[in-house]
Protein backbone atom coordinates (compact mmCIF):
# COMPACT_ATOMS: atom_id res chain seq x y z
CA UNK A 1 -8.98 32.60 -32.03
CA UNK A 2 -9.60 34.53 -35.34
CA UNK A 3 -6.26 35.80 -35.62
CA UNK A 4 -3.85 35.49 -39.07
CA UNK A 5 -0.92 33.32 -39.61
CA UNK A 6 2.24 35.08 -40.48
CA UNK A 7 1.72 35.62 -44.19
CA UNK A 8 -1.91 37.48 -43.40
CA UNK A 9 -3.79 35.35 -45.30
CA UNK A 10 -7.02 33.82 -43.98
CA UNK A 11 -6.27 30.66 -41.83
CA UNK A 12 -7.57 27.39 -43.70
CA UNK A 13 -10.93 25.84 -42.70
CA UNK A 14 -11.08 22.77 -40.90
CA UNK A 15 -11.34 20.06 -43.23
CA UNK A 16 -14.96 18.39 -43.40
CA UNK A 17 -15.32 15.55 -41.11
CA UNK A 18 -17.10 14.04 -44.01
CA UNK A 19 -13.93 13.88 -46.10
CA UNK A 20 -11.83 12.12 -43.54
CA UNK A 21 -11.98 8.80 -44.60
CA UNK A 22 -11.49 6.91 -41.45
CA UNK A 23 -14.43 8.86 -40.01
CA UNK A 24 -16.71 7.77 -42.87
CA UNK A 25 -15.90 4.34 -42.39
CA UNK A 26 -15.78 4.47 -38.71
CA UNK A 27 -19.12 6.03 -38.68
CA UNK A 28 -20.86 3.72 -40.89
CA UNK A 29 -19.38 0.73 -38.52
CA UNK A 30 -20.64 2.57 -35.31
CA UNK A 31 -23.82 3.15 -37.13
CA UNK A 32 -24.16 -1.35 -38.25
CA UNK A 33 -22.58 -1.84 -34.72
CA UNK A 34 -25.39 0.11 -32.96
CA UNK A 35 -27.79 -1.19 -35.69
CA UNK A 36 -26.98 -4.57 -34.22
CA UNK A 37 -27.09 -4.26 -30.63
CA UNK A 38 -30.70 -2.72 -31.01
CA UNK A 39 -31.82 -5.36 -33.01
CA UNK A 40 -30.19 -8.22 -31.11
CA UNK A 41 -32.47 -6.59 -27.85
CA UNK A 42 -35.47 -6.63 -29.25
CA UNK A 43 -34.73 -10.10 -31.54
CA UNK A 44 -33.87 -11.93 -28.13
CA UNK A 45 -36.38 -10.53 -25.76
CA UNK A 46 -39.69 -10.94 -28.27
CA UNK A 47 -37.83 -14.63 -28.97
CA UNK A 48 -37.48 -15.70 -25.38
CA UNK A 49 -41.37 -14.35 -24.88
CA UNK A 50 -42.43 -16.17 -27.75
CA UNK A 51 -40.99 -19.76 -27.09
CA UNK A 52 -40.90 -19.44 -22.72
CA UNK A 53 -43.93 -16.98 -22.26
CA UNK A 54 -41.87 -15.86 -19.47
CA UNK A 55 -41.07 -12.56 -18.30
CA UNK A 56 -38.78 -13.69 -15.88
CA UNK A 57 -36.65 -15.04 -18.30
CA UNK A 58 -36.61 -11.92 -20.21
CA UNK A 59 -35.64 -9.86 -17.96
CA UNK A 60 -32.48 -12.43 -16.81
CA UNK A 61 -31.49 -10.94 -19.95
CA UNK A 62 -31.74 -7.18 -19.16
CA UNK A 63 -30.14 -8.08 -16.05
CA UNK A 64 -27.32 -9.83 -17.81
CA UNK A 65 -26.66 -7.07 -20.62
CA UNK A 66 -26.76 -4.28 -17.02
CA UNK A 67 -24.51 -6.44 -14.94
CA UNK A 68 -21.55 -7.06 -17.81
CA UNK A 69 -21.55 -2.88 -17.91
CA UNK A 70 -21.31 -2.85 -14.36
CA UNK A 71 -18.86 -5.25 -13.66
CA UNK A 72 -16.29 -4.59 -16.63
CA UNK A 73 -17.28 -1.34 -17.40
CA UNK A 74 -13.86 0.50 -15.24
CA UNK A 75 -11.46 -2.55 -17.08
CA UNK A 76 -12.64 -2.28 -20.35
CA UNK A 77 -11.95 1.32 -20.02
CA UNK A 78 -8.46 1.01 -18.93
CA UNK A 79 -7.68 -1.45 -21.37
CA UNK A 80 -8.66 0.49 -24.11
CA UNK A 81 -6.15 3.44 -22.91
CA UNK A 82 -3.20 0.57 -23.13
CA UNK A 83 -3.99 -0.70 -26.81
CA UNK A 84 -4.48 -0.30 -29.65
CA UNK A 85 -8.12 0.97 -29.84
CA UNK A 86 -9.02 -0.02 -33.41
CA UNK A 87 -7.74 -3.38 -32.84
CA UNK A 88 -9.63 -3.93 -29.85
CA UNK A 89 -13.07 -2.60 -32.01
CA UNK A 90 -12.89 -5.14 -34.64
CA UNK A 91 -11.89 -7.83 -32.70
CA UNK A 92 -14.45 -7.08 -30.72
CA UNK A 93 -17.25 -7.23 -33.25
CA UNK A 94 -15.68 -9.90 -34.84
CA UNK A 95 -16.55 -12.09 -31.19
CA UNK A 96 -19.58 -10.82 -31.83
CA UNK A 97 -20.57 -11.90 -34.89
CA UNK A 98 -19.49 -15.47 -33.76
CA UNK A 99 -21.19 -15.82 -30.99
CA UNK A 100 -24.36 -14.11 -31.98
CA UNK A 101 -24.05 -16.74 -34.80
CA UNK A 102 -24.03 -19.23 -32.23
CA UNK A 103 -26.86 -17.73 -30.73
CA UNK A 104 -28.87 -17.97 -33.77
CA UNK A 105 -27.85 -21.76 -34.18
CA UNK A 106 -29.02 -22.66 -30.62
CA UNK A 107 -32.28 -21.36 -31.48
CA UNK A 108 -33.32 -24.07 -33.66
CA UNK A 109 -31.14 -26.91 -32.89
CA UNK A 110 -33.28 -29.05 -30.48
CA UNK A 111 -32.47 -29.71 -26.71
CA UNK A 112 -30.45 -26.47 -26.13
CA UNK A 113 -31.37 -24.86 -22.93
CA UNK A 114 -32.16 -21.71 -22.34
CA UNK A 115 -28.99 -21.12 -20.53
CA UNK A 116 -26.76 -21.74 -22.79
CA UNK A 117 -28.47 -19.07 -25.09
CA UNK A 118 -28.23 -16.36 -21.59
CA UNK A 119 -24.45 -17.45 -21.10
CA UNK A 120 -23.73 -16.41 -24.69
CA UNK A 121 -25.99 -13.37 -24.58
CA UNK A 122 -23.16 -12.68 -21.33
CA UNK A 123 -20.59 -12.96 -23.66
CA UNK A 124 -21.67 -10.90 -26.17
CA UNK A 125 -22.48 -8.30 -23.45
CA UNK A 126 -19.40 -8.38 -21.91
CA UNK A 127 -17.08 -7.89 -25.12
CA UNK A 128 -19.67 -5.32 -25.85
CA UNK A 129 -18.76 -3.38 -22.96
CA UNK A 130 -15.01 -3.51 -24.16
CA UNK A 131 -16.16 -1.90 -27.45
CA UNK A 132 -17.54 1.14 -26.27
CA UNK A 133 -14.58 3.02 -24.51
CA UNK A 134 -12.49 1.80 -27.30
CA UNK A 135 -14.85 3.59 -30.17
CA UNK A 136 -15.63 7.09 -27.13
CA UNK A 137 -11.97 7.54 -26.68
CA UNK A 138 -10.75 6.91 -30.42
CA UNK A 139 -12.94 9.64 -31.87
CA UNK A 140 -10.49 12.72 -31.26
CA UNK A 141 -7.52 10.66 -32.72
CA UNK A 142 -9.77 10.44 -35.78
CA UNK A 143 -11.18 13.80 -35.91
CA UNK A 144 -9.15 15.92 -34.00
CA UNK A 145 -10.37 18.63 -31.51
CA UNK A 146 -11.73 21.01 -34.32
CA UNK A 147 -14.01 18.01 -35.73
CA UNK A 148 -15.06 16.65 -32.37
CA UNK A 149 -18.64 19.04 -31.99
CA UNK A 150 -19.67 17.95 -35.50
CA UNK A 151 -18.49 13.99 -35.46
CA UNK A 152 -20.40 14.11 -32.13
CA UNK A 153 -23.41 14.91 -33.46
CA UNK A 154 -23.72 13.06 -36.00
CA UNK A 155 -23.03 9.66 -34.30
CA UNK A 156 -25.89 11.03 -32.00
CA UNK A 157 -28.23 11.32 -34.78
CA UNK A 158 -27.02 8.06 -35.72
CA UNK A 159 -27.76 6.37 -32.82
CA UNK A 160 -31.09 7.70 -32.64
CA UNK A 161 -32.28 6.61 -36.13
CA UNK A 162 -30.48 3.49 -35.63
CA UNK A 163 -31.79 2.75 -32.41
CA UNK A 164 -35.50 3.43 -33.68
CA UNK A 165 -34.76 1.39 -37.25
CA UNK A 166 -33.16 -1.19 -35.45
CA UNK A 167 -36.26 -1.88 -32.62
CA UNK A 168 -38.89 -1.62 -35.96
CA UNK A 169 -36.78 -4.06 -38.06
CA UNK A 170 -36.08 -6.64 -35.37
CA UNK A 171 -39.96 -6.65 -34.69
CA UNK A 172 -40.54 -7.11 -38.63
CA UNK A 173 -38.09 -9.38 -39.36
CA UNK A 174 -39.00 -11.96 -35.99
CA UNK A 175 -42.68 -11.73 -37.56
CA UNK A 176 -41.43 -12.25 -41.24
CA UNK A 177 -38.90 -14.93 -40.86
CA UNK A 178 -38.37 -16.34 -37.14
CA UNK A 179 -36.37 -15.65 -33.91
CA UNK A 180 -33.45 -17.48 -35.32
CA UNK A 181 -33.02 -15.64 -38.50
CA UNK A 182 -33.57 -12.44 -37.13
CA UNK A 183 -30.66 -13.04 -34.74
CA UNK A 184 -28.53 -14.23 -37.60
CA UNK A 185 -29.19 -11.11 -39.34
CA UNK A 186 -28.22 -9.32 -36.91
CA UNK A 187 -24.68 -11.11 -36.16
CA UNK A 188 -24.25 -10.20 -39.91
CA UNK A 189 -24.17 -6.21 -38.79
CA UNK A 190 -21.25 -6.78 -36.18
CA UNK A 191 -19.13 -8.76 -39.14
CA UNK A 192 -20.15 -5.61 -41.52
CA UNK A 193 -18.90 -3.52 -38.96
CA UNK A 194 -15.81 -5.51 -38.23
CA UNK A 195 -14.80 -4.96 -41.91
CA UNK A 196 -15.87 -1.77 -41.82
CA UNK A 197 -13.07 -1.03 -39.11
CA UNK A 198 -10.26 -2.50 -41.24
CA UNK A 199 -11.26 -0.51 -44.15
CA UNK A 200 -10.63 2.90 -41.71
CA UNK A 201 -7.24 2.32 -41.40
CA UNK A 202 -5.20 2.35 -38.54
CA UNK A 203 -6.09 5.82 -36.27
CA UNK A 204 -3.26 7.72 -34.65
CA UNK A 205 -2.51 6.24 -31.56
CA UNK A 206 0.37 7.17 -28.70
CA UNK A 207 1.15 3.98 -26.79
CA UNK A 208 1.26 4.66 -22.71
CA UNK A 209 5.01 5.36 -21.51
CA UNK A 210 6.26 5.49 -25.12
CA UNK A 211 8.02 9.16 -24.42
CA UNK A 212 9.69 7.80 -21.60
CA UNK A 213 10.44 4.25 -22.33
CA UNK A 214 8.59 2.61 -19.66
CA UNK A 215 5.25 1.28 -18.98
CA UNK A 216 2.23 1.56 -16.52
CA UNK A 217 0.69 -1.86 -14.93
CA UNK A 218 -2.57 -2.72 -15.83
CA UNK A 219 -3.30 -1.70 -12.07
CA UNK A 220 -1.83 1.08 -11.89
CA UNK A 221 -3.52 2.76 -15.05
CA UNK A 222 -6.97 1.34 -13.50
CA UNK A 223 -6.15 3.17 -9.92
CA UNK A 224 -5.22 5.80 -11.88
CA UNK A 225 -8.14 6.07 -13.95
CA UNK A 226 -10.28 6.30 -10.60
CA UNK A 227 -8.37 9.17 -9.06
CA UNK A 228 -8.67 11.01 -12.22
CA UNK A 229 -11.80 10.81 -12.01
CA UNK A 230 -12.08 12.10 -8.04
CA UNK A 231 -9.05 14.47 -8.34
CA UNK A 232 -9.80 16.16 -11.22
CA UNK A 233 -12.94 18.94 -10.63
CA UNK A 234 -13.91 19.23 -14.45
CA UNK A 235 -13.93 15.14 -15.08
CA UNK A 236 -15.78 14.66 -11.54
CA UNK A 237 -18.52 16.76 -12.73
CA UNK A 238 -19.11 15.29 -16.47
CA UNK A 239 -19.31 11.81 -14.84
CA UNK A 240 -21.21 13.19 -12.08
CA UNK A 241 -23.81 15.17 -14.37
CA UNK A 242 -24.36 12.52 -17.13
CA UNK A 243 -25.62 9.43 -15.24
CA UNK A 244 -28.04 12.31 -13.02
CA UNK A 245 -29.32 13.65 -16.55
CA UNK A 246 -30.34 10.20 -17.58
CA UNK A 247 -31.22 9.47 -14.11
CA UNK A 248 -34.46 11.71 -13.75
CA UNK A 249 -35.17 12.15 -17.93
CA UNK A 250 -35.56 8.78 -18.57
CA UNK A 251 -37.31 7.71 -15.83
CA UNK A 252 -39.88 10.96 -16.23
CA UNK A 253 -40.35 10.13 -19.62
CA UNK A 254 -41.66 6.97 -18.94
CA UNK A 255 -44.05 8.20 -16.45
CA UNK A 256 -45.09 10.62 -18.99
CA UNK A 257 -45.82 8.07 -21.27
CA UNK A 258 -48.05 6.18 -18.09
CA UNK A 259 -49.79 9.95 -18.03
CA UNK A 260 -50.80 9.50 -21.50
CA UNK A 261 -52.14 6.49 -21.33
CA UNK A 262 -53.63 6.90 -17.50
CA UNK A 263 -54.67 10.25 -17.21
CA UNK A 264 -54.99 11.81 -20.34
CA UNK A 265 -56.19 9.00 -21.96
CA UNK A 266 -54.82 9.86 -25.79
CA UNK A 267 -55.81 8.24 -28.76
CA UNK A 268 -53.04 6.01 -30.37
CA UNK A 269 -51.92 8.72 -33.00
CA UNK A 270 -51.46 10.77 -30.07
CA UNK A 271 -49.39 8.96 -28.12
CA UNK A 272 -46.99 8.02 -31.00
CA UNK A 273 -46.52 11.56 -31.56
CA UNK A 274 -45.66 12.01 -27.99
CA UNK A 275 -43.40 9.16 -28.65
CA UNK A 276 -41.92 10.37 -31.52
CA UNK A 277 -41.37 13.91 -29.87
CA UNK A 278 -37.96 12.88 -28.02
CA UNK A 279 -36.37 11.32 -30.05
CA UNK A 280 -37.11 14.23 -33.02
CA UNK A 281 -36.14 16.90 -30.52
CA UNK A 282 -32.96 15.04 -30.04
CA UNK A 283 -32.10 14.78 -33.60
CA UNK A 284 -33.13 18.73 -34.13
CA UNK A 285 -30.71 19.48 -30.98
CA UNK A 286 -27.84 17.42 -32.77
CA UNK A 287 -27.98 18.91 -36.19
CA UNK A 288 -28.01 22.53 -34.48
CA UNK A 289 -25.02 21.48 -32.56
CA UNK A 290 -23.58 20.36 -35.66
CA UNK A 291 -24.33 23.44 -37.73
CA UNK A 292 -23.53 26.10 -35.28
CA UNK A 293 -20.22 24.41 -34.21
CA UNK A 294 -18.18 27.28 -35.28
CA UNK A 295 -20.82 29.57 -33.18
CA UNK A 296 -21.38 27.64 -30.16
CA UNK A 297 -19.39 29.62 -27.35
CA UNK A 298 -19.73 29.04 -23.46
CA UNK A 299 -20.61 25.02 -24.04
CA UNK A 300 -20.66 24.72 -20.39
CA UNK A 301 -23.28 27.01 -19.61
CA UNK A 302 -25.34 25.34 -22.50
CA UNK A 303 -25.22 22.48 -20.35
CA UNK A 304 -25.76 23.58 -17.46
CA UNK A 305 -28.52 25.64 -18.66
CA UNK A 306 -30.36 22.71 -20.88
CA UNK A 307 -30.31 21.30 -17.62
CA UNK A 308 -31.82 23.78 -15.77
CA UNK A 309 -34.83 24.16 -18.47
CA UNK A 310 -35.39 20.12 -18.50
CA UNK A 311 -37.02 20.80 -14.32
CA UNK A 312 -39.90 23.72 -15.01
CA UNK A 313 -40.77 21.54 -18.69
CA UNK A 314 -41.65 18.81 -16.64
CA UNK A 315 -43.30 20.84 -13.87
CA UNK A 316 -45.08 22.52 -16.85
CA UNK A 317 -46.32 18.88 -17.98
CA UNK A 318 -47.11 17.38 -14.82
CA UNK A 319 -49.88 20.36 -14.44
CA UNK A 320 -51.40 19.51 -18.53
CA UNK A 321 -54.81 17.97 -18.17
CA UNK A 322 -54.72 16.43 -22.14
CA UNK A 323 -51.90 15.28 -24.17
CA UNK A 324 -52.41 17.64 -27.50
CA UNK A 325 -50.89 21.10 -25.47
CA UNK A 326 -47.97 18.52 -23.75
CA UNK A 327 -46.30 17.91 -27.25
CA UNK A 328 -44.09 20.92 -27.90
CA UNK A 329 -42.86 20.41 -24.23
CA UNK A 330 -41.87 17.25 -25.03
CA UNK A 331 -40.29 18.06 -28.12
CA UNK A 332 -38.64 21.20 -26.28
CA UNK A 333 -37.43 18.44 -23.49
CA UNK A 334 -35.75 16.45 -26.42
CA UNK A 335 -34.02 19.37 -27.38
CA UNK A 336 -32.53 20.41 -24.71
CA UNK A 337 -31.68 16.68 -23.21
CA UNK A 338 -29.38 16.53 -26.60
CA UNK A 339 -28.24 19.95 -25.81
CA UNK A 340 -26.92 18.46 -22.57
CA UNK A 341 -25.68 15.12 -23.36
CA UNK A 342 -23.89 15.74 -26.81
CA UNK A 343 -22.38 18.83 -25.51
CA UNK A 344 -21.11 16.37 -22.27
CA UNK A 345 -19.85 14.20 -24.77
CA UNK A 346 -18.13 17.17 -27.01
CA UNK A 347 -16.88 17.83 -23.73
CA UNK A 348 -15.40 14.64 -22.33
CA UNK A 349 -13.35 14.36 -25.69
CA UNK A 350 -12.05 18.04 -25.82
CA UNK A 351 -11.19 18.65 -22.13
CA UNK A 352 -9.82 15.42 -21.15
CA UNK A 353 -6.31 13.91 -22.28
CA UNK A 354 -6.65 11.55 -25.07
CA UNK A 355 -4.74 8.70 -22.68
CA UNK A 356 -7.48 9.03 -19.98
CA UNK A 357 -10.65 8.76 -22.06
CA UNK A 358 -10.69 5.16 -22.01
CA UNK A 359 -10.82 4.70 -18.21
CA UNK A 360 -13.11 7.84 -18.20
CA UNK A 361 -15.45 6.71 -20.97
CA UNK A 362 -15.70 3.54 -19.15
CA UNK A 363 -16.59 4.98 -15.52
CA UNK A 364 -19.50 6.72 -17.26
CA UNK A 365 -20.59 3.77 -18.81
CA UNK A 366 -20.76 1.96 -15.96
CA UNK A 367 -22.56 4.66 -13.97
CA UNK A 368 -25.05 5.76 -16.69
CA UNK A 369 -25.78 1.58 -17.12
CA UNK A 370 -27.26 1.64 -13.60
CA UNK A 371 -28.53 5.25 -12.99
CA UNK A 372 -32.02 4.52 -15.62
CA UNK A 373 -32.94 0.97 -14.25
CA UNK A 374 -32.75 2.27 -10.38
CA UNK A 375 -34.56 5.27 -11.62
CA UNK A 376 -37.42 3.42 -13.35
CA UNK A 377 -37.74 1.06 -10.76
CA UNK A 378 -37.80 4.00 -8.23
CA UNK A 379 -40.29 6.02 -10.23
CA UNK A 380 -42.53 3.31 -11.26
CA UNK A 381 -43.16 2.66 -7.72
CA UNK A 382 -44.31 5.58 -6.95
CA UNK A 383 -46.22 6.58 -9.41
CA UNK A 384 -48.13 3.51 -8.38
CA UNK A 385 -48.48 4.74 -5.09
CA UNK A 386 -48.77 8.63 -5.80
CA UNK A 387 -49.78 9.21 -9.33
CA UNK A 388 -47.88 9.64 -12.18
CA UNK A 389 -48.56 13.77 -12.59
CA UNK A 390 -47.36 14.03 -9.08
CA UNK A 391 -44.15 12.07 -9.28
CA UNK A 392 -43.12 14.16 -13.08
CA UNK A 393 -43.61 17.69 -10.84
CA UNK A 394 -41.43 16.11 -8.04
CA UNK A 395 -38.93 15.12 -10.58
CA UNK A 396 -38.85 18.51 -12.75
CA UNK A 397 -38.43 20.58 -9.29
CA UNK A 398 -35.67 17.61 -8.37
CA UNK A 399 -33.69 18.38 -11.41
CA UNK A 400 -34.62 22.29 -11.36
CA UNK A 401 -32.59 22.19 -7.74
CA UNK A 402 -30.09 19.56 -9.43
CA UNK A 403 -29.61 22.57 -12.26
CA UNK A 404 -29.19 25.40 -9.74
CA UNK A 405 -26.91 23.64 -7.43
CA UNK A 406 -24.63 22.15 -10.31
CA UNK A 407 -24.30 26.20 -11.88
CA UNK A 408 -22.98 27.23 -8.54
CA UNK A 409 -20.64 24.25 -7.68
CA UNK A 410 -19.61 22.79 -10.61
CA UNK A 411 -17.37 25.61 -11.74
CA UNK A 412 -15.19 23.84 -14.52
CA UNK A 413 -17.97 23.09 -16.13
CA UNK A 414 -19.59 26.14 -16.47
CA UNK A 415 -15.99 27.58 -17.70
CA UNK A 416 -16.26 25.35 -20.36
CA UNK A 417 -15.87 27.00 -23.47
């Protein structure tokens, strides 16, 4: 690194990710895409509380959006490693935009029961979960390796301020005009991002078995997929460390929020700061990533160290007796959480073969899918029982022993440069 081509002039710089067309485009369709699934959540959930009053109902659709990424998670994966990965994006949204259409339309025609509108809240789960691998493992053909930190790190800020605008503007636009044309709206950001996709052009893609003139089975690339994932020390402890990360955060968080409200008893402009804390801390870790790409050396460490840090903050928490001192923990917290998970992602792209990151993308999707619900439900319980405070020191000494134990076993990663 840092050494001169032949001639001795100064190797080019990498060319902005910001000029690569297909980027741009493929950005601003993740960005609509994730726009849309945010505000299809919150669209259907207030909807079905609003007409049913029933929680029980709601929550079939939680279940329905956790089961489709557990179930399909490991063949959407593998399918997007044996096609054509923008094809299967914008076909994908496309589906999407029809059925969430349909969705919209069985909202106010008469007599439609409620489970018609959960089997085609399935559907659009399901070819949701195809989506995703497709977009995780297509961003290096875009990019490249040298434009994989920034890229990255942008779509994280992305998907924070998208996830945040989305919630607010489904909420707005249910109160302004209606359940059904809120959910139209939002089937109109999955065709946006459909068209999006076909604007990008096609991305660089190496078709399984093309070198050698013969082709894997569907099953075999799935097995294959699998033992990849237990053979291989440095892809066993991504998938292992990501789901554990999001494991203990996000269910701490929440109890943090209960500690607010409980214990510390903070005013409302208090607790939205504390809200608001994460997710700016996330966004601050992001753009640093982003702006110190060139600098950032030893990215496994980083990880494992953000890691480490996330245990004593919430120790540090657990022992605050108002909310006021808490918030630059929490903002600290947010930090290094991003610090963590972008760099995992950075590192899933760079370290693992382009051909595998479909089947690898879609393992960790399935695991990090169920890791926060049995946390929360976990958690929640006993807090009830225990306390909230209590259960956020367990949790930070948890992950503190988590941190430790991953630096001294999970050697690939920490050679991760």
């Amino acid at each position: 690194m840092g050494s001169l081509p032949p001639s001795g002039e100064p190797r080019p710089a990498p060319l902005s990710i910001w000029r690569n067309r297909a980027f741009v485009m493929v950005f601003a369709s993740y960005s609509a895409s994730n726009l849309g699934n945010t505000f299809h959540s919150i669209a259907l959930n207030l909807w079905v509380l609003q007409t049913t009053g029933s929680a029980k109902l709601m929550s079939m659709v939680l279940i329905t959006h956790l089961v489709s990424s557990l179930l399909f998670g490991s063949i959407a994966g593998t399918l997007a490693d044996r096609i054509d990965r923008r094809r299967l994006m914008w076909i994908s949204d496309l589906a999407r935009f029809v059925l969430v259409g349909l969705i919209a339309l069985g909202m106010v025609v008469p007599g439609i029961p409620f489970y018609a509108i959960l089997l085609l809240t399935a559907l659009v789960s399901v070819i949701g979960t195809f989506r995703t691998p497709a977009f995780q493992a297509s961003l290096i053909e875009i990019v490249g390796k040298s434009g994989v930190t920034p890229a990255v790190a942008a779509m994280t800020v992305s998907d924070n301020l998208t996830r945040i605008g989305g919630f607010a503007a489904g909420g707005i636009a249910i109160a302004a005009f209606g359940g059904a044309i809120a959910v139209a709206i939002d089937a109109l950001t999955f065709l946006l991002s459909a068209i999006l996709l076909l604007l990008a052009g096609r991305f660089p893609y190496r078709e399984q078995g093309a070198s050698s003139g013969s082709r894997p089975t569907f099953r075999a690339d799935f097995v294959e997929g699998f033992q990849a994932v237990w053979r291989n020390g440095f892809i066993r402890s991504i998938v292992l460390s990501l789901p554990l990360v999001n494991f203990f955060f996000l269910s701490t968080f929440m109890l943090i929020q209960v500690l607010a409200v409980q214990v510390w008893q903070a005013s409302p402009l208090v607790f939205g700061l504390l809200e608001a804390c994460i997710p700016l801390g996330y966004v601050l870790g992001s753009v640093a990533i982003m702006k110190w790409n060139d600098r950032l050396r030893y990215r496994g460490r980083w990880i494992l160290g953000s890691v480490l840090l996330i245990g004593p903050c919430f120790m540090a928490i657990s022992l605050m007796t108002s909310a006021p001192p808490a918030l630059p923990i929490v903002l600290l917290v947010g930090l290094l959480f991003s610090f963590s998970t972008t760099i995992i992602s950075i590192a899933l792209r760079v370290g693992i073969a382009p051909e595998l990151q479909g089947r690898v993308f879609g393992v960790v999707g399935m695991l990090t899918s169920v890791a926060p619900p049995i946390g929360l439900a976990a958690f929640s319980a006993l807090s009830d029982a225990f306390g909230p405070a209590l259960i956020i020191g367990w949790s930070g000494a948890a992950m503190l022993a988590a941190g430790l134990l991953a630096i001294v076993l999970m050697k690939q990663l920490r050679a991760f440069h």
